[in-house]
PDB file of N, CA and C in Angstrom:
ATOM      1  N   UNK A   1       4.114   0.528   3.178  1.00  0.00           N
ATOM      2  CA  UNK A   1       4.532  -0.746   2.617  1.00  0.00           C
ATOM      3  C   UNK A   1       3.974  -0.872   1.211  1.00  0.00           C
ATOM      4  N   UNK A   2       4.526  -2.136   0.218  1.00  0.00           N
ATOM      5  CA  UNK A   2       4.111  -1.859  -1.033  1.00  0.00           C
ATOM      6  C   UNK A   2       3.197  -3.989  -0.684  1.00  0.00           C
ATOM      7  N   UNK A   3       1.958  -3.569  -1.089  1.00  0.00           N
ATOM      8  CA  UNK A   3       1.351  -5.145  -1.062  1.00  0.00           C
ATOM      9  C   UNK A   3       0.944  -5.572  -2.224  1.00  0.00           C
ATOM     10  N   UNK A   4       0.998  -6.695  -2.399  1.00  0.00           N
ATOM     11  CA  UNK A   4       0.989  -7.488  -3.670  1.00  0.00           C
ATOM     12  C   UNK A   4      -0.312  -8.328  -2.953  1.00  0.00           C
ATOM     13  N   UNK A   5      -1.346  -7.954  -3.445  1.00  0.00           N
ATOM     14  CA  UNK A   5      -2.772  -8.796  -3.428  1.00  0.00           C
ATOM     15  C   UNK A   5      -3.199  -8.868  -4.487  1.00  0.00           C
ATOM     16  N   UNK A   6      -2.844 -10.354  -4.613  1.00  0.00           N
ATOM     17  CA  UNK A   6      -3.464 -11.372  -5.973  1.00  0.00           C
ATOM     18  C   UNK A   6      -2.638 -10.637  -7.491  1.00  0.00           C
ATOM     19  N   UNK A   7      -3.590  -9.162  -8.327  1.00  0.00           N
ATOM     20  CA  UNK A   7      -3.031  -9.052  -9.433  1.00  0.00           C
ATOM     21  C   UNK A   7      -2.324  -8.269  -9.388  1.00  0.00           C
ATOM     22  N   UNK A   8      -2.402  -7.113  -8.385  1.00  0.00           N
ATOM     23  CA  UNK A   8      -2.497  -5.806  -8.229  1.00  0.00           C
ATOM     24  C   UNK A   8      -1.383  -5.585  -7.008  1.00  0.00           C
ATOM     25  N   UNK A   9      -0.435  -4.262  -7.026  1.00  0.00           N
ATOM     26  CA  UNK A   9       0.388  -3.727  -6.111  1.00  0.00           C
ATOM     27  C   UNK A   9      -0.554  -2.428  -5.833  1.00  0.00           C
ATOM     28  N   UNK A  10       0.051  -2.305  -4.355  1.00  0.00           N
ATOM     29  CA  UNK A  10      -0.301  -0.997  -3.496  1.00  0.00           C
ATOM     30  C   UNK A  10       0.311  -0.413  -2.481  1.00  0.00           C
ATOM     31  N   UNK A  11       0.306   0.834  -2.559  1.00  0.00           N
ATOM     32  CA  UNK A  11       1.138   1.372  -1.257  1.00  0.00           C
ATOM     33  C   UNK A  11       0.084   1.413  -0.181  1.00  0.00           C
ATOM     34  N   UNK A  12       0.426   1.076   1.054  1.00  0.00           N
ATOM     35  CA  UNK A  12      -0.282   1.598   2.493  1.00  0.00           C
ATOM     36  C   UNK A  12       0.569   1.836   3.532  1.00  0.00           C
ATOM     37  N   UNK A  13      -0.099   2.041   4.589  1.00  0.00           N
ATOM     38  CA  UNK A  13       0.328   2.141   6.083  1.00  0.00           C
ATOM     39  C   UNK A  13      -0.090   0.630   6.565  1.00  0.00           C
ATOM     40  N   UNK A  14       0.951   0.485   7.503  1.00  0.00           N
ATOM     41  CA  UNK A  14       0.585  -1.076   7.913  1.00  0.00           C
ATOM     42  C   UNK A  14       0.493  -0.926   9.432  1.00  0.00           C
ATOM     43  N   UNK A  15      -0.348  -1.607  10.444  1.00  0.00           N
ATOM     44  CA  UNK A  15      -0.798  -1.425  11.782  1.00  0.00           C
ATOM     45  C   UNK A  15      -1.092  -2.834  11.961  1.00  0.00           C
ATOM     46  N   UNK A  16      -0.519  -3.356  12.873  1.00  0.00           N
ATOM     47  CA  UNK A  16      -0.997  -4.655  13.428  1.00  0.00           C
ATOM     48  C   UNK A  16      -1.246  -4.769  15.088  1.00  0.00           C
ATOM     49  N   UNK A  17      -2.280  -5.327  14.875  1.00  0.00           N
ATOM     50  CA  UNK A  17      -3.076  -5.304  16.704  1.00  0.00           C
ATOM     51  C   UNK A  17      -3.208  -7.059  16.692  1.00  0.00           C
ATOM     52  N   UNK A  18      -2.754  -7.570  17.432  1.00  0.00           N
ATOM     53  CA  UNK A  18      -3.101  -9.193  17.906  1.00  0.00           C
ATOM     54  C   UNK A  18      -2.727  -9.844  16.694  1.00  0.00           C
ATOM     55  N   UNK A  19      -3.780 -10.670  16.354  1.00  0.00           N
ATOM     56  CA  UNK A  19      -3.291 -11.207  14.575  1.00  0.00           C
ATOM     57  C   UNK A  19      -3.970 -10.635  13.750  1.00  0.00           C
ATOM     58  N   UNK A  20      -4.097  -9.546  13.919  1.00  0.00           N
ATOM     59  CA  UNK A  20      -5.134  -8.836  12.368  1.00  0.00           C
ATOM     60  C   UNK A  20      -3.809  -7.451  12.194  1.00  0.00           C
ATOM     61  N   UNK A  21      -3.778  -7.524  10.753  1.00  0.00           N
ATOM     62  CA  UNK A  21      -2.983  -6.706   9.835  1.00  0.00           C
ATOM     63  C   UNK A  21      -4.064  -5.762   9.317  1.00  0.00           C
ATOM     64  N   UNK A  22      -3.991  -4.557   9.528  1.00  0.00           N
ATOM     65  CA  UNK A  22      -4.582  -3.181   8.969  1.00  0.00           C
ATOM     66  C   UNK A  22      -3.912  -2.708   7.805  1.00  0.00           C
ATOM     67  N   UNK A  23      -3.902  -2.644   6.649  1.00  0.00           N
ATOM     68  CA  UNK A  23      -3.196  -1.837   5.886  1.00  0.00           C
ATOM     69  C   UNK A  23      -4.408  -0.637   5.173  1.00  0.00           C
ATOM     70  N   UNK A  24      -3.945   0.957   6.012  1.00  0.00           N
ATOM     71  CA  UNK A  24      -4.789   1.971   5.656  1.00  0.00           C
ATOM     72  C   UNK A  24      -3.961   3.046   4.630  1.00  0.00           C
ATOM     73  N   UNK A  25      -4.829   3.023   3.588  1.00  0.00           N
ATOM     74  CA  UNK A  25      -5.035   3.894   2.008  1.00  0.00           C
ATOM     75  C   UNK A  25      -4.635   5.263   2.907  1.00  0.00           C
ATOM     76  N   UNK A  26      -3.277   6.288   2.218  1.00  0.00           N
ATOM     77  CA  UNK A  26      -3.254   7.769   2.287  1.00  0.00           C
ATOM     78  C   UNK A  26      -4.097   8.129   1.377  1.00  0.00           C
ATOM     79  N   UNK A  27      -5.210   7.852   0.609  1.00  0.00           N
ATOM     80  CA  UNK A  27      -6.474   8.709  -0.305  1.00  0.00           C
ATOM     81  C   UNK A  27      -7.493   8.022   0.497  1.00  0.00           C
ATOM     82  N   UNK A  28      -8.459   8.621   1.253  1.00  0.00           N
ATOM     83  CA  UNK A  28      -9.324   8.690   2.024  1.00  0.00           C
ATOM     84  C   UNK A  28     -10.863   8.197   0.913  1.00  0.00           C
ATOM     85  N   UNK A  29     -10.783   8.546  -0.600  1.00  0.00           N
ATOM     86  CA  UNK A  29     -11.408   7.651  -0.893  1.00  0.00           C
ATOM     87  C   UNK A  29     -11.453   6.092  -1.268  1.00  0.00           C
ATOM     88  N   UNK A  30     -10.248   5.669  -0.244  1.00  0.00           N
ATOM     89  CA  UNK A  30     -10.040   4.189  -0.641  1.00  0.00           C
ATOM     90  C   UNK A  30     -10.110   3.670   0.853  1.00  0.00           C
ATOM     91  N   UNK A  31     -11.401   2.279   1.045  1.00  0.00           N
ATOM     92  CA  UNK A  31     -11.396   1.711   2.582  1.00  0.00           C
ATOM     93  C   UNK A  31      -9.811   1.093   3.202  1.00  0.00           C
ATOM     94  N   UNK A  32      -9.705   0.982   4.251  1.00  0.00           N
ATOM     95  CA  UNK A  32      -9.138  -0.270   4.672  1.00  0.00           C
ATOM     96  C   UNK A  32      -9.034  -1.117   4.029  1.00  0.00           C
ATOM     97  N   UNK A  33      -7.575  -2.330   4.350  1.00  0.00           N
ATOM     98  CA  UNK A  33      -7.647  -3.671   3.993  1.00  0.00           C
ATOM     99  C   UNK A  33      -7.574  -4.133   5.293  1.00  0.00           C
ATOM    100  N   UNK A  34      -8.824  -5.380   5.858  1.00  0.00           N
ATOM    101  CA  UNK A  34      -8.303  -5.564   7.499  1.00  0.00           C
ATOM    102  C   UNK A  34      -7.934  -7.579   6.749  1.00  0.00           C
ATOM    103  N   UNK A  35      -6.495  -7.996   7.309  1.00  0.00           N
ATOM    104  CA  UNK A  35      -6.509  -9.123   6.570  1.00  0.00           C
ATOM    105  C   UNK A  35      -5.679  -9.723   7.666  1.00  0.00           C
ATOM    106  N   UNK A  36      -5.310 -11.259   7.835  1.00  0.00           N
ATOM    107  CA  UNK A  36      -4.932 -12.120   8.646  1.00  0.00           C
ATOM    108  C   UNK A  36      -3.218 -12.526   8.347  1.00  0.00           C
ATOM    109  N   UNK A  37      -3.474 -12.329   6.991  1.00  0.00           N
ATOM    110  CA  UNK A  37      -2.375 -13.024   5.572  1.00  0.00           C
ATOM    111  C   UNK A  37      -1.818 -11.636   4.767  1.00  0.00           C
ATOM    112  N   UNK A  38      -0.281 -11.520   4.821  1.00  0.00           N
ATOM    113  CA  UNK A  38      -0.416 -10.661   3.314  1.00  0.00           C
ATOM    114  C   UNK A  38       1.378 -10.707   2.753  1.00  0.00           C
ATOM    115  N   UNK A  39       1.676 -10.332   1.980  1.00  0.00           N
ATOM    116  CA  UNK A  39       2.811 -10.903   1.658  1.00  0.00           C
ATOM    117  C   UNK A  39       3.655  -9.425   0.884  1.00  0.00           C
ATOM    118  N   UNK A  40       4.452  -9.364   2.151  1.00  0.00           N
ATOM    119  CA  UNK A  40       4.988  -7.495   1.788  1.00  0.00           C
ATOM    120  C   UNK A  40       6.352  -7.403   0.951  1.00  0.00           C
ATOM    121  N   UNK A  41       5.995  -6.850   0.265  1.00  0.00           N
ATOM    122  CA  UNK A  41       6.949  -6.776  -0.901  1.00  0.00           C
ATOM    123  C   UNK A  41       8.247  -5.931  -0.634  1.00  0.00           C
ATOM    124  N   UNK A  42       8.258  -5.170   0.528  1.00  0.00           N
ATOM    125  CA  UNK A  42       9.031  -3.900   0.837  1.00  0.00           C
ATOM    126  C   UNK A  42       8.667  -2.660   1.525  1.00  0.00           C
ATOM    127  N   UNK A  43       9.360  -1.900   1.790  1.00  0.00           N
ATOM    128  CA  UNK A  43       8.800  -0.263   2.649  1.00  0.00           C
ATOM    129  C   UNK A  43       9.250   0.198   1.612  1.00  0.00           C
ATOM    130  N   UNK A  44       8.086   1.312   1.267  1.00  0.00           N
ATOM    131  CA  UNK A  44       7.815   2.315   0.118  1.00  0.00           C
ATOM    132  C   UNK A  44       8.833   3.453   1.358  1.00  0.00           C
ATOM    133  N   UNK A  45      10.158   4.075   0.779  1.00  0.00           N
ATOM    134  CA  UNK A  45      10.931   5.693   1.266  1.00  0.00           C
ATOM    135  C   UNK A  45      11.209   6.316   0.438  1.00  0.00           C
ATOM    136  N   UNK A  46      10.504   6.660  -0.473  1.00  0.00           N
ATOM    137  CA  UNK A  46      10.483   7.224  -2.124  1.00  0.00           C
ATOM    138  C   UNK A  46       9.521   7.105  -2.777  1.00  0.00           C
ATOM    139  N   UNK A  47       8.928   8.570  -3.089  1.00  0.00           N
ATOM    140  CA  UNK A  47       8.146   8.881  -4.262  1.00  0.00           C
ATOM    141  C   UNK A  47       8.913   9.229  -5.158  1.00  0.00           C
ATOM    142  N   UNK A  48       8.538   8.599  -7.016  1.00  0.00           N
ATOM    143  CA  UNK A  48       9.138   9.727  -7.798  1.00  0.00           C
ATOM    144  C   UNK A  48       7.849   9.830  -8.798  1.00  0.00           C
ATOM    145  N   UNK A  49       7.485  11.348  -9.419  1.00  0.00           N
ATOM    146  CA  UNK A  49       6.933  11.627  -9.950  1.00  0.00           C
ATOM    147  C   UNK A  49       7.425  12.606 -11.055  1.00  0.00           C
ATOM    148  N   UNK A  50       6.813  12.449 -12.397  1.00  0.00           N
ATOM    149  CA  UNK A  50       7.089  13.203 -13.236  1.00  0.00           C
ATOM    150  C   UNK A  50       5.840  14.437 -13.673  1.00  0.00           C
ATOM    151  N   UNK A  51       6.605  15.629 -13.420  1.00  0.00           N
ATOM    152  CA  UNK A  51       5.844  16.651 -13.732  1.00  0.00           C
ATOM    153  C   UNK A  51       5.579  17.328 -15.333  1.00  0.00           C
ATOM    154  N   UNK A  52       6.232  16.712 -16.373  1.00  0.00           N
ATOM    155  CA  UNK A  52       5.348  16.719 -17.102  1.00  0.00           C
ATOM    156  C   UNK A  52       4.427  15.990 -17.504  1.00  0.00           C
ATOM    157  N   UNK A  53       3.713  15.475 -17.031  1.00  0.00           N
ATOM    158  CA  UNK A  53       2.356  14.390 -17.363  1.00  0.00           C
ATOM    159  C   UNK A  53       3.057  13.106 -18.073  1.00  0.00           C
ATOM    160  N   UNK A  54       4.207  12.599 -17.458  1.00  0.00           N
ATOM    161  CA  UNK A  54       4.706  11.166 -18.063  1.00  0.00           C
ATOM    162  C   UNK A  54       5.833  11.694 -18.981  1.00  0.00           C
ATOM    163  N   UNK A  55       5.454  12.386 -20.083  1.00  0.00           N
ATOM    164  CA  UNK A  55       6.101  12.814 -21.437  1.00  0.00           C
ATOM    165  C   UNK A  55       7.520  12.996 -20.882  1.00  0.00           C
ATOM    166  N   UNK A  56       8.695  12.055 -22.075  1.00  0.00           N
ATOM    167  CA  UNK A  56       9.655  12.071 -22.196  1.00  0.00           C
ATOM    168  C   UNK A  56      10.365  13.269 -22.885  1.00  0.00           C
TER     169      UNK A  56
END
C-alpha cells in the first residue's frame, strides 16, 4: 500500500489483526508502523525505476 502519514508517503505491506493496522517496511532497516488510524492512498502493482541514475 502507498500511506500518507502527516508529510511524508510510503510504500508497505499492510496486516490487520482486531483493530490494530501493521504496516511492515520491505528494507529491514526500517521498524514497523503499528497504528489504529491511517488513510491509504492506494495498492502500490508497479515499480518503475530508472537505470541511469535519474539522468534524462
Amino acid at each position: 500500500i502507498a500511506l500518507l502519514n502527516q508529510e511524508e508517503v510510503t510504500v508497505k505491506r499492510l496486516y490487520k489483526k482486531d483493530n490494530q493496522i501493521t504496516l511492515q517496511p520491505s528494507n529491514p532497516l526500517y521498524k514497523p508502523i503499528n497504528t489504529k488510524d491511517a488513510i491509504i492512498l492506494g495498492k502500490v502493482v508497479g515499480i518503475l525505476r530508472r537505470f541511469n541514475g535519474g539522468k534524462k
